[in-house]
C-alpha atoms as a PDB file:
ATOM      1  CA  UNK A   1       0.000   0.000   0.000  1.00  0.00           C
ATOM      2  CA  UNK A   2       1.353   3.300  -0.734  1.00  0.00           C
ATOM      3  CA  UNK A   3       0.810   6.405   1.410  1.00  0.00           C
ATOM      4  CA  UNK A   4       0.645  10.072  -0.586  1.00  0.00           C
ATOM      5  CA  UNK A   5       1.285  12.818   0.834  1.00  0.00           C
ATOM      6  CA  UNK A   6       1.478  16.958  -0.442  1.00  0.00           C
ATOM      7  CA  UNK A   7       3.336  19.750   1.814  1.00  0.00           C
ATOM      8  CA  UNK A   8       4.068  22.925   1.485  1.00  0.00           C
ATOM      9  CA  UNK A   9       5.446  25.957   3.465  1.00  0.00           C
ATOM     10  CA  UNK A  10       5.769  29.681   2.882  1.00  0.00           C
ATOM     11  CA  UNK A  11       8.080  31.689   4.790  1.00  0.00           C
ATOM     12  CA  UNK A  12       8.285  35.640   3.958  1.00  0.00           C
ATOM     13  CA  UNK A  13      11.388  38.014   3.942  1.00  0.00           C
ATOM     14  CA  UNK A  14      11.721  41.934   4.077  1.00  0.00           C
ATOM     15  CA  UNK A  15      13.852  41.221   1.362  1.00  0.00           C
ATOM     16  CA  UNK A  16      13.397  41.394  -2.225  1.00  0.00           C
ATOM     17  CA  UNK A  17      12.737  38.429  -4.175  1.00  0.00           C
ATOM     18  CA  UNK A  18      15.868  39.065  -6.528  1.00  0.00           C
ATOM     19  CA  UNK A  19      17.874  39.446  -3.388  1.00  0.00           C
ATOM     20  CA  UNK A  20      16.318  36.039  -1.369  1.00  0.00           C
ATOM     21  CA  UNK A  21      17.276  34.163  -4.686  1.00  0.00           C
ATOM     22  CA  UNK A  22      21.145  34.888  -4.443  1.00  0.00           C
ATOM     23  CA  UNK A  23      21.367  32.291  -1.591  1.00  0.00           C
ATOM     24  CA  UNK A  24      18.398  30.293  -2.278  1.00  0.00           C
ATOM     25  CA  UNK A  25      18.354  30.053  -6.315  1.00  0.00           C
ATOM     26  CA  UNK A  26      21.742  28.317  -6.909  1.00  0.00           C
ATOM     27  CA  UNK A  27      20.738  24.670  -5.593  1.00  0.00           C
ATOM     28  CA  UNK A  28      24.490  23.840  -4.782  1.00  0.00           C
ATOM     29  CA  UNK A  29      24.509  26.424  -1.864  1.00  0.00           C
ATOM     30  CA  UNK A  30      21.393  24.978  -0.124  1.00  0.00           C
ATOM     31  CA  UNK A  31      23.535  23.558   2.523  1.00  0.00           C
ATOM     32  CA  UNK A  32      23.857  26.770   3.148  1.00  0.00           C
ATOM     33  CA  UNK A  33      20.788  27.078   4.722  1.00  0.00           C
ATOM     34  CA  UNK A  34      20.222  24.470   7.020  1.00  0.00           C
ATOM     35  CA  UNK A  35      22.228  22.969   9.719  1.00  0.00           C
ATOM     36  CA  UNK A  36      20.995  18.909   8.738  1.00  0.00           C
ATOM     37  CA  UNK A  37      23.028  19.334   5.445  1.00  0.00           C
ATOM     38  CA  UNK A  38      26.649  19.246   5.732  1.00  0.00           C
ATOM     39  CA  UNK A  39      27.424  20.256   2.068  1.00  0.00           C
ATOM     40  CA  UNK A  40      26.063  20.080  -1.531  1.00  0.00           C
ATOM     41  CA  UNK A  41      26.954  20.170  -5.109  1.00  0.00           C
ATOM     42  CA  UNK A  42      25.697  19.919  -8.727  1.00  0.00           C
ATOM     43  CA  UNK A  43      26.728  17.085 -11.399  1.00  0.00           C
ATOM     44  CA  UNK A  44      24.745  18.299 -14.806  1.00  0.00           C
ATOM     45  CA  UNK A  45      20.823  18.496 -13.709  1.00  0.00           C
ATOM     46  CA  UNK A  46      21.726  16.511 -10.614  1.00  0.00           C
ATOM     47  CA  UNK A  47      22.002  18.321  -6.874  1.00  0.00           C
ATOM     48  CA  UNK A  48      23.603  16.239  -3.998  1.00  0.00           C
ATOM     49  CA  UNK A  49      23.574  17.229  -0.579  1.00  0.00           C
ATOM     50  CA  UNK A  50      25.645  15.086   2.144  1.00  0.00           C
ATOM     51  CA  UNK A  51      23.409  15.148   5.236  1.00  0.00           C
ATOM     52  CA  UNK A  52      24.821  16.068   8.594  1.00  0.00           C
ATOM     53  CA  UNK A  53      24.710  12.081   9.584  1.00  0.00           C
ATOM     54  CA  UNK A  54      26.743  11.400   6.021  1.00  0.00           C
ATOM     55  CA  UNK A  55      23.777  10.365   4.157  1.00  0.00           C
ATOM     56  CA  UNK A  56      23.985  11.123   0.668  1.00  0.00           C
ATOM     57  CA  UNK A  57      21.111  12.432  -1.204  1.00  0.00           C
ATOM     58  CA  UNK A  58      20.307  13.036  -5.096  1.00  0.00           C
ATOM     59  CA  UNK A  59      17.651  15.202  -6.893  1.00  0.00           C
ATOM     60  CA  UNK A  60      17.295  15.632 -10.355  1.00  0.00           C
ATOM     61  CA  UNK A  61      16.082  19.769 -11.328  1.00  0.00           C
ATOM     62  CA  UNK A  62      14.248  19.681 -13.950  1.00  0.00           C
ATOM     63  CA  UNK A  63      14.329  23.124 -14.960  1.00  0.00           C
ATOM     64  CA  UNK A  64      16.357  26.190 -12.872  1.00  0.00           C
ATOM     65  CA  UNK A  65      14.441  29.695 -14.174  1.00  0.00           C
ATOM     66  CA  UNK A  66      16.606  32.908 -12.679  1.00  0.00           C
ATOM     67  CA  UNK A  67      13.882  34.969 -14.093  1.00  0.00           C
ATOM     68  CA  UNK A  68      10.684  33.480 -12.350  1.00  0.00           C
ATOM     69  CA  UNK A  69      12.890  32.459  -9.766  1.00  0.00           C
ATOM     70  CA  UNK A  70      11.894  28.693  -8.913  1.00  0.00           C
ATOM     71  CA  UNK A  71      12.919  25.381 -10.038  1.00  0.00           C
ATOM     72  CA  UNK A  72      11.291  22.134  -9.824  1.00  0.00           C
ATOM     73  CA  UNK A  73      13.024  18.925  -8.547  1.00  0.00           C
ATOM     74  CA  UNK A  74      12.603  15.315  -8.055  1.00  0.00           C
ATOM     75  CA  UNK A  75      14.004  13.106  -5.757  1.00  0.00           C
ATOM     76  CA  UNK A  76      16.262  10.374  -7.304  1.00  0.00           C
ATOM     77  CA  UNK A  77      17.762   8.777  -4.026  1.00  0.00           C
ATOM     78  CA  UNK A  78      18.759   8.884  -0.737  1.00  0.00           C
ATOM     79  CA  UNK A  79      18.362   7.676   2.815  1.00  0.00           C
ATOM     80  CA  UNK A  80      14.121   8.734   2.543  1.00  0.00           C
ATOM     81  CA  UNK A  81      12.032   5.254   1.524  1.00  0.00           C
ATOM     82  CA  UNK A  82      10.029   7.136  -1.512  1.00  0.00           C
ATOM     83  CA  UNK A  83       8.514   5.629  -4.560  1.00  0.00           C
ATOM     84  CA  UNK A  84       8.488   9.364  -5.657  1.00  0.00           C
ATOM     85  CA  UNK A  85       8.925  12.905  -4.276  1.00  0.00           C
ATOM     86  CA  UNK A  86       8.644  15.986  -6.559  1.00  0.00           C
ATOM     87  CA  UNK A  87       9.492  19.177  -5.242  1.00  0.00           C
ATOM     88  CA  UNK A  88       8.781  22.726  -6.138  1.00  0.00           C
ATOM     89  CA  UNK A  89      10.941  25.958  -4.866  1.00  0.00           C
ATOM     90  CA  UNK A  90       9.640  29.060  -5.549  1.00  0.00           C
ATOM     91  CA  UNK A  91      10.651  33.226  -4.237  1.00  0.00           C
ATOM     92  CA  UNK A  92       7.593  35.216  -5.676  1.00  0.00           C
ATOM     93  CA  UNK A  93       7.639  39.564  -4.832  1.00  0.00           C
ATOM     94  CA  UNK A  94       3.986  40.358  -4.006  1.00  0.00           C
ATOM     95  CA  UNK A  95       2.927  43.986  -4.378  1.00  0.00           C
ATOM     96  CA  UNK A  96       4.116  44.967  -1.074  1.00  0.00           C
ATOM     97  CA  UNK A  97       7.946  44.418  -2.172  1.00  0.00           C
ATOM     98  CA  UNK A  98       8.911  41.541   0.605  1.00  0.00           C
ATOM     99  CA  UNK A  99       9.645  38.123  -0.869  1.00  0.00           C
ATOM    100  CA  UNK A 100       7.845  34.517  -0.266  1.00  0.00           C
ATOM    101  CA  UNK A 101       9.311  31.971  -0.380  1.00  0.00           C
ATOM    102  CA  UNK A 102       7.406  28.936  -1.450  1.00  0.00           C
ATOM    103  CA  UNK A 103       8.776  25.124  -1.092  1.00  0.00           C
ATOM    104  CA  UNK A 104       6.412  22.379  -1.884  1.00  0.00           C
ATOM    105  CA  UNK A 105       6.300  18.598  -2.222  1.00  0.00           C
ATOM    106  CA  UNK A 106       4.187  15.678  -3.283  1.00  0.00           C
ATOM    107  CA  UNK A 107       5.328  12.365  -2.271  1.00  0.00           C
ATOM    108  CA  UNK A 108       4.762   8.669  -2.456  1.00  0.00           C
ATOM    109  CA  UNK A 109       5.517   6.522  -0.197  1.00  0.00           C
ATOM    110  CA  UNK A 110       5.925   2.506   0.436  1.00  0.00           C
ATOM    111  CA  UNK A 111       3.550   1.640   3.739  1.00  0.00           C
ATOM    112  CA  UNK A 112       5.638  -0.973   5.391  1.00  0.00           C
ATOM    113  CA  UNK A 113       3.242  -2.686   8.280  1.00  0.00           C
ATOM    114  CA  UNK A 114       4.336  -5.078  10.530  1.00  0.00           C
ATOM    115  CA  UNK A 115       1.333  -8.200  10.168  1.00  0.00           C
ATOM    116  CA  UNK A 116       2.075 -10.370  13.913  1.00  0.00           C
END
C-alpha cells in the first residue's frame, strides 16, 4: 500500500525576491541554509547534498528559471524510503515588495506494516 502525501510551506522576507534568490536560487549552496546538510553540489541536472549524519542524497532539477525564480526537482535517491517525491521551490515579490518563499512537495511513499 502506498501512502501520498502533499506539503508545502511559505516563509516571507523583508527582502526582495531578486535578493532572497542569491542564496536560495543556486541549488548547490542549499547547505547553506540548514544545519541537517553538511554540504552540496551539482553534477549536470543533478544536486547532492551530504546530510549532517553522512547520508547522501540526489535530486534531479528539472528546470532552474533565474527569471521566475523557482525550479522544480525530483528526488532520485537517498536515505528517505520514496517511490516518488517531486518538489517545487519558488521566491515570488507580491505587491508589497517583501519576498515569499514557497517550497512544496508531493510524495509517495511505500507503507511498510508489521502483520504479527
Amino acid at each position: 500500500m502506498s501512502v501520498h502525501e502533499t506539503m508545502a510551506e511559505i516563509a516571507h522576507s523583508p527582502s526582495s525576491a531578486e535578493e532572497m534568490w542569491i542564496p536560495c536560487g543556486p541549488a548547490p549552496s542549499i547547505a547553506d541554509l540548514s544545519a541537517a546538510m553538511k554540504k552540496s553540489w551539482m553534477d549536470g541536472d543533478i544536486s547532492y547534498v551530504e546530510l549532517a549524519r553522512a547520508d547522501l542524497a540526489g535530486e534531479r532539477i528539472s528546470q532552474h528559471d533565474d527569471a521566475q525564480h523557482l525550479y522544480p526537482y525530483d528526488y532520485l535517491d537517498g536515505p528517505l524510503v520514496l517511490d516518488a517525491l517531486n518538489s517545487r521551490f519558488h521566491v515570488t515579490a507580491p505587491a508589497d515588495g517583501d519576498a515569499e518563499i514557497f517550497w512544496s512537495a508531493q510524495l509517495t511513499a511505500v507503507s511498510v506494516r508489521n502483520h504479527s
